[in-house]
Protein backbone atom coordinates (compact mmCIF):
# COMPACT_ATOMS: atom_id res chain seq x y z
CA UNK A 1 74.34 -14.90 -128.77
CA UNK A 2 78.02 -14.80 -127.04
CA UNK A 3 80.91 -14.54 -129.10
CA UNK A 4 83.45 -16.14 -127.38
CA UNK A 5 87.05 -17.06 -128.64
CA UNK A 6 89.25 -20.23 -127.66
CA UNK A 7 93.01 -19.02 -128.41
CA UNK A 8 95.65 -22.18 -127.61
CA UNK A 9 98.52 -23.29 -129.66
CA UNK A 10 97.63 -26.98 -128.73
CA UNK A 11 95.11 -28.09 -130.94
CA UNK A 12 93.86 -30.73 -128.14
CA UNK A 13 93.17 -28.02 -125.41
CA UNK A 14 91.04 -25.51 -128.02
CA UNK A 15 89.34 -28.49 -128.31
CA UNK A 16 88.58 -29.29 -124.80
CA UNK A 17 87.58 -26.23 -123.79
CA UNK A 18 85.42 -25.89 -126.74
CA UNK A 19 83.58 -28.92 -125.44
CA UNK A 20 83.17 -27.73 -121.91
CA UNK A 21 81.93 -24.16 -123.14
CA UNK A 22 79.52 -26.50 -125.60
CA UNK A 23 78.20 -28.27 -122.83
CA UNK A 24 77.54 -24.87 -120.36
CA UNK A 25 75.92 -23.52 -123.64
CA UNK A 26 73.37 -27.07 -123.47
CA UNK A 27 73.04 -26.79 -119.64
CA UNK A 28 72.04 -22.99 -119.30
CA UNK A 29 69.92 -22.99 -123.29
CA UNK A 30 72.86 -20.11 -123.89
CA UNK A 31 73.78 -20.18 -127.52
CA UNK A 32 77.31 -19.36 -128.39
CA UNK A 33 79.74 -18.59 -131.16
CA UNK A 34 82.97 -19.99 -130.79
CA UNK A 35 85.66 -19.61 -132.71
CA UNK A 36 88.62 -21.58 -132.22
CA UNK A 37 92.37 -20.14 -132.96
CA UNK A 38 95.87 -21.82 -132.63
CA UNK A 39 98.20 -18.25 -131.72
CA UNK A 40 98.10 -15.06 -130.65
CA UNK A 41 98.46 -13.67 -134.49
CA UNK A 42 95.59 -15.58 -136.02
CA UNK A 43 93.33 -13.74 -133.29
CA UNK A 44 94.53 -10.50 -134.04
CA UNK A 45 93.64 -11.45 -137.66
CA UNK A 46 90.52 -12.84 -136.22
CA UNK A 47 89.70 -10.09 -134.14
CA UNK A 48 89.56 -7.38 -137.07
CA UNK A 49 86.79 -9.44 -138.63
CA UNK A 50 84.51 -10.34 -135.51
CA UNK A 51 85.04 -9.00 -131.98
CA UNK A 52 84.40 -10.97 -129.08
CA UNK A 53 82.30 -10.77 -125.86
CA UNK A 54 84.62 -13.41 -124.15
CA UNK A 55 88.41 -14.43 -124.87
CA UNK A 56 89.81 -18.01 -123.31
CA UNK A 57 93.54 -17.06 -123.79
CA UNK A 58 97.03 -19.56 -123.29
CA UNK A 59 99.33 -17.30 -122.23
CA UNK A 60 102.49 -19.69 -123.20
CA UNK A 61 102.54 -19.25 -127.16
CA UNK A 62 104.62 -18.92 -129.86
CA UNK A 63 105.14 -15.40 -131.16
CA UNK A 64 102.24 -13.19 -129.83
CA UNK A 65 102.01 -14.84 -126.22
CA UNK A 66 98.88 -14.28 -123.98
CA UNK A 67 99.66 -11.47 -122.22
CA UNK A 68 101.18 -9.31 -125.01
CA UNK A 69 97.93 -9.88 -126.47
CA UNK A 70 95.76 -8.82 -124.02
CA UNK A 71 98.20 -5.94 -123.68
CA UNK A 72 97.48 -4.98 -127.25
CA UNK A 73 93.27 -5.38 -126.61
CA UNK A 74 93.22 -3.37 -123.70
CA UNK A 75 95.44 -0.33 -125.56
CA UNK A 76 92.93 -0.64 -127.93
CA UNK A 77 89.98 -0.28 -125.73
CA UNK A 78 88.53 -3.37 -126.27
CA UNK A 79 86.25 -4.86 -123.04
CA UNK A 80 86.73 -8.40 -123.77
CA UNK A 81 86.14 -10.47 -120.90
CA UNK A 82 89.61 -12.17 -120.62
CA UNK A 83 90.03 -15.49 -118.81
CA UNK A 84 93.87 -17.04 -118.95
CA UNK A 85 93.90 -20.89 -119.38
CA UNK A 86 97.82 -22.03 -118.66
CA UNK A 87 99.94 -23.93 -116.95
CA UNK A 88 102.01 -21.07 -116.07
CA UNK A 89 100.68 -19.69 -112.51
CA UNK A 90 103.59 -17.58 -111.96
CA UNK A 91 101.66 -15.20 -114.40
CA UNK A 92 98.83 -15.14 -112.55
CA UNK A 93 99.40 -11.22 -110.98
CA UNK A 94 100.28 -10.37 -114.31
CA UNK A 95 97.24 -11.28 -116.07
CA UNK A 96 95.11 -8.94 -113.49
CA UNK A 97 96.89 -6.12 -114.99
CA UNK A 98 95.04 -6.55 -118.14
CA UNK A 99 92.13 -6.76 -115.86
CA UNK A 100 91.55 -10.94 -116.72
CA UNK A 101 88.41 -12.36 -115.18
CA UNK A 102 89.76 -15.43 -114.26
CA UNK A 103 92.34 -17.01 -114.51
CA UNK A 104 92.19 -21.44 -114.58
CA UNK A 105 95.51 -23.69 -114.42
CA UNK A 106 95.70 -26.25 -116.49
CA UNK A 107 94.39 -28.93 -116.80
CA UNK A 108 91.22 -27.75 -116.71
CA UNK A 109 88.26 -30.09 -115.59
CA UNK A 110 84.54 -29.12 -116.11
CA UNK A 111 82.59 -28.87 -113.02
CA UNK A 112 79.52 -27.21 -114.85
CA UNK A 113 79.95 -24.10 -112.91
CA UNK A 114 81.68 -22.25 -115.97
């Protein structure tokens, strides 16, 4: 089972993207546990508790934004896979540093290819 976590201050885009990873979890019979968190301090809470194979990560939040906390993972040695979800692409080169995935602008649309 993936662990993945959805980290957005907006409430309405965890929730979106929790819907299109619940509908590639359906399509590909791929069963998933998502947890959903509104900043970059509730994951680090989080994150003691229950690592996670994959990390959907804002990087425009309040306090602990998305690339400080990927910043913090990686010191840590943690081999999430990181994939930044923001409207921010000026960031984009930045989030490679911390060796991101992917990296989707918002909005985000499903095209089932997830």
């Amino acid at each position: 089972m993936l662990q993945i976590a959805i980290c957005d201050d907006e409430a309405a885009q965890c929730s979106l993207l929790e819907s299109y990873v619940r509908e590639w979890e359906r399509l590909r019979r791929q069963e998933a546990d998502i947890a959903l968190v509104g900043n970059g301090e509730q994951l680090l809470f989080h994150w003691e508790e229950r690592r996670r194979d994959i990390l959907l990560l804002d990087i425009d939040m309040p306090g602990v934004d998305g690339l400080s906390l990927a910043r913090r993972l990686r010191s840590r040695g943690e081999d999430v896979q990181i994939v930044f979800v923001t409207g921010l692409a000026e960031y984009a080169l930045e989030g490679y540093d911390v060796e991101a995935v992917s990296y989707l602008i918002k909005p985000v649309f499903y095209t089932g290819t997830i």
